[in-house]
N, C-alpha and C. Protein backbone atom coordinates (compact mmCIF):
# COMPACT_ATOMS: atom_id res chain seq x y z
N UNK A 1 0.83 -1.19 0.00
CA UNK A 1 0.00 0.00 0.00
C UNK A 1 0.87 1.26 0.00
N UNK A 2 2.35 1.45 1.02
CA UNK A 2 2.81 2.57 1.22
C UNK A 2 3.67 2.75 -0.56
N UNK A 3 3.35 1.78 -1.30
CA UNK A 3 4.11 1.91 -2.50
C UNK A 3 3.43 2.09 -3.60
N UNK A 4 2.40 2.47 -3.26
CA UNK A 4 1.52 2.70 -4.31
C UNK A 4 1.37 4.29 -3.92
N UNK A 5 0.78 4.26 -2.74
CA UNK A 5 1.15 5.99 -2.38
C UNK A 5 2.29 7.05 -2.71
N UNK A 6 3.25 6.61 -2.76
CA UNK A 6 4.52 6.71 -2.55
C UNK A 6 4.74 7.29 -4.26
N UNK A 7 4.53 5.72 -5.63
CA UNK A 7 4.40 6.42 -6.99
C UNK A 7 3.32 7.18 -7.17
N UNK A 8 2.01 7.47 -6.12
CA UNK A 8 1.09 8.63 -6.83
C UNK A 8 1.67 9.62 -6.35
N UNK A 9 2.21 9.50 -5.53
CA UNK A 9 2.51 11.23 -4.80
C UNK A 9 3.95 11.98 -6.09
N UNK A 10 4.65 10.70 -6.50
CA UNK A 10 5.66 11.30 -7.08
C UNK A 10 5.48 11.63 -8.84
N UNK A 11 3.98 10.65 -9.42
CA UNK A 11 3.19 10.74 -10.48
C UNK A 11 2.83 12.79 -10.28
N UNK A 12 2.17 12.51 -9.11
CA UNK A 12 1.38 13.73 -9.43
C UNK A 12 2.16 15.15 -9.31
N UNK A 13 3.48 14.93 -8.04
CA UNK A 13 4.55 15.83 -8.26
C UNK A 13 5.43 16.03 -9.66
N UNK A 14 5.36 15.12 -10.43
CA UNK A 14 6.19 15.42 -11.95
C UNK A 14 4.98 16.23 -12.33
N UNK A 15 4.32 15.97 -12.64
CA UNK A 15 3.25 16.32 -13.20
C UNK A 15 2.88 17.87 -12.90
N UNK A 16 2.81 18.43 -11.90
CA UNK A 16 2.79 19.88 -11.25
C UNK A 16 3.86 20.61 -11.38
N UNK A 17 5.46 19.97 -11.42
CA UNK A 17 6.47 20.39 -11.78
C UNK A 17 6.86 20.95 -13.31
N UNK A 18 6.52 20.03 -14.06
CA UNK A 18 6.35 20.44 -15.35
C UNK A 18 5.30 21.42 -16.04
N UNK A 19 4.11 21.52 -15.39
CA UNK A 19 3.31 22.63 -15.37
C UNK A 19 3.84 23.84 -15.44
N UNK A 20 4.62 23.98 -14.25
CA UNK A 20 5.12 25.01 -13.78
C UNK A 20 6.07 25.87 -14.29
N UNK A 21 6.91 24.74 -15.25
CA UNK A 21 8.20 25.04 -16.19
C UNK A 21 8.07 25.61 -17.24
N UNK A 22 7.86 26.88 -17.39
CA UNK A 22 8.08 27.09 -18.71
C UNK A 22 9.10 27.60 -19.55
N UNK A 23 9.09 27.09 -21.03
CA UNK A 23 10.53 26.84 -21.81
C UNK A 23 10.55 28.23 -22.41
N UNK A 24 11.92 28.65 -23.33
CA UNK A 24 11.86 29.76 -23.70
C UNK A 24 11.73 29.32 -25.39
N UNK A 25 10.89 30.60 -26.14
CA UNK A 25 10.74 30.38 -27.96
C UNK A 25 11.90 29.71 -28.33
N UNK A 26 12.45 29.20 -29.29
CA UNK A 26 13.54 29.04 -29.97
C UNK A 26 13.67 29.32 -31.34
N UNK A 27 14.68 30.23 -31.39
CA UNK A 27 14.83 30.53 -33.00
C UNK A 27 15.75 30.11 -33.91
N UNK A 28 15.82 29.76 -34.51
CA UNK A 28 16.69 28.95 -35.99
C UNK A 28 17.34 30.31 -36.47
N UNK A 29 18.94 30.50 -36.50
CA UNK A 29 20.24 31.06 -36.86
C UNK A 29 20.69 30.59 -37.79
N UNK A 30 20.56 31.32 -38.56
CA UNK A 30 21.67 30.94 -39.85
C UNK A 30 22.06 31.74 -40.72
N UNK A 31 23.99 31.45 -40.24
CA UNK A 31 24.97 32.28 -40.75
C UNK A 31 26.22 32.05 -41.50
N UNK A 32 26.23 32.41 -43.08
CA UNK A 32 26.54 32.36 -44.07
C UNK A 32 28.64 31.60 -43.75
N UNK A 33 28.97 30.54 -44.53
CA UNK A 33 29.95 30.10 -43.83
C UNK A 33 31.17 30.52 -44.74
N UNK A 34 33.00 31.50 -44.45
CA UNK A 34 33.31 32.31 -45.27
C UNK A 34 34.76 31.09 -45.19
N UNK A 35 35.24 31.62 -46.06
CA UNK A 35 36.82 30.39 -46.05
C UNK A 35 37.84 31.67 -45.58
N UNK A 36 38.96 31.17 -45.60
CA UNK A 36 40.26 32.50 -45.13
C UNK A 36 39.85 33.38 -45.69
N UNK A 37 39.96 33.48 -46.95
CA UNK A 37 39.66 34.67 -47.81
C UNK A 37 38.69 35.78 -47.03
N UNK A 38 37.52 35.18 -46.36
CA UNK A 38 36.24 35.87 -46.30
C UNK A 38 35.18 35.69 -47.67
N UNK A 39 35.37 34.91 -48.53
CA UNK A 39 34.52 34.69 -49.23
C UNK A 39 33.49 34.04 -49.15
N UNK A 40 32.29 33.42 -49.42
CA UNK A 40 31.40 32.92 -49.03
C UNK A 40 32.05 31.06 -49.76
N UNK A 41 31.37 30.30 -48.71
CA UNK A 41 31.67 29.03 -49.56
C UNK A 41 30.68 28.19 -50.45
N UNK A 42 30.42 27.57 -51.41
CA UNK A 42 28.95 27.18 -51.93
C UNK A 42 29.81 26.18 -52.25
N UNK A 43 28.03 25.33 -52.14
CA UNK A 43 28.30 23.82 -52.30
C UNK A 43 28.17 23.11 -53.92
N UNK A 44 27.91 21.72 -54.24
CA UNK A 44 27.95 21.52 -55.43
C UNK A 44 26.66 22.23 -56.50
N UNK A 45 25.52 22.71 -55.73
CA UNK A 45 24.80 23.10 -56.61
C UNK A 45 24.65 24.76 -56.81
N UNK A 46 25.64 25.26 -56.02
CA UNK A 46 26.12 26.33 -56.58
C UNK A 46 25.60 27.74 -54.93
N UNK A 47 24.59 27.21 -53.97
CA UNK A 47 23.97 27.30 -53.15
C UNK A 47 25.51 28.18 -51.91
N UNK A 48 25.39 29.19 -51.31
CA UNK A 48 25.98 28.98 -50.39
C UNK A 48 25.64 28.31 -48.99
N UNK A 49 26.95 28.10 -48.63
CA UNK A 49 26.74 26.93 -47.42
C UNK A 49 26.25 27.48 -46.11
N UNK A 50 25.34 27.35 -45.44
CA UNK A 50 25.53 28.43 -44.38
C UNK A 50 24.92 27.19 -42.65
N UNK A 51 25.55 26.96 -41.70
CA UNK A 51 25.65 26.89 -40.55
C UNK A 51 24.60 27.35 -39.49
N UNK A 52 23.66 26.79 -39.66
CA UNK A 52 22.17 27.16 -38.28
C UNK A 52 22.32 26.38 -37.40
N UNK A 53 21.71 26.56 -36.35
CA UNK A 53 22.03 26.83 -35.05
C UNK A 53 20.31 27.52 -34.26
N UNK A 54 19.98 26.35 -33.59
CA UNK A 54 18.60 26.51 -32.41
C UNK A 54 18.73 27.42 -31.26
N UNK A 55 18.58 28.63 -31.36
CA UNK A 55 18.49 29.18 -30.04
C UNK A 55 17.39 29.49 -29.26
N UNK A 56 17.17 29.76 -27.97
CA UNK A 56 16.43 30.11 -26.97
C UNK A 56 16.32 32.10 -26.74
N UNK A 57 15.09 32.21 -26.73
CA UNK A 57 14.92 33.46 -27.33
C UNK A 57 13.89 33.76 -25.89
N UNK A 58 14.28 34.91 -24.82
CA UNK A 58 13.59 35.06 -24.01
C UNK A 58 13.15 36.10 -23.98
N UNK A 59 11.84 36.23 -22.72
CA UNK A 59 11.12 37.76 -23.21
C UNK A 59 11.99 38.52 -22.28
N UNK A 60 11.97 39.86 -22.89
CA UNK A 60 12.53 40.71 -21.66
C UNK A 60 11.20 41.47 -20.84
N UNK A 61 11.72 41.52 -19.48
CA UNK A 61 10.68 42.14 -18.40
C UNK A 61 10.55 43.62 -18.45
N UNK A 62 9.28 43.85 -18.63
CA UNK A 62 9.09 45.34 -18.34
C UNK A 62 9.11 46.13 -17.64
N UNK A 63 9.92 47.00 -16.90
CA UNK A 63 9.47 47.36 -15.64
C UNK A 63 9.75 48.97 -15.42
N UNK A 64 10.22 49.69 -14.17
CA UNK A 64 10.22 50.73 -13.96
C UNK A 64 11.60 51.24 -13.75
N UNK A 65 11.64 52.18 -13.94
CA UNK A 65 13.17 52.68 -14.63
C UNK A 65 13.66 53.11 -12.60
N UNK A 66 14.86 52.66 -12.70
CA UNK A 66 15.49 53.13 -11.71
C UNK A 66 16.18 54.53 -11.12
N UNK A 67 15.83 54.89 -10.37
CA UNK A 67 16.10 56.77 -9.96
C UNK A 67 17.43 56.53 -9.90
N UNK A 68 17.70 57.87 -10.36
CA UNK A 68 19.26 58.08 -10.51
C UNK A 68 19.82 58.43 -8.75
N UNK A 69 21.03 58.63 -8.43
CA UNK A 69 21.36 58.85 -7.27
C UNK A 69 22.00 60.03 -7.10
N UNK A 70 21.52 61.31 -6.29
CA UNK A 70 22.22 62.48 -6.49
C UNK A 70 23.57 62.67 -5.81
């Protein structure tokens, strides 16, 4: 019995935990890839190559501006 209690209590704690979590947007980066030169590099179909990258994109907080100090 104490083991059945035991996985609901920890069922229902994941469960409220993850509620609670929230993730930030993520945005897709992508930036053009250059050789020594600085030239751009393209692939066989003539396309340049370019390097993306998933980022996490958070909101910024709004708030009230801080008094200066005389």
């Amino acid at each position: 019995m104490k083991k059945v209690l035991v996985s609901a209590m920890i069922a229902l704690s994941s469960i409220a935990f993850t509620s609670a979590y929230a993730e930030g947007e993520t945005k897709k980066v992508c930036v053009d890839v250059k050789d020594k030169e600085g030239k751009p590099v393209k692939d066989a179909k003539g396309k340049v190559k370019q390097n993306c990258k998933e980022m996490k994109q958070h909101k910024k907080l709004e708030g009230t501006k801080v008094p200066e100090k005389k």
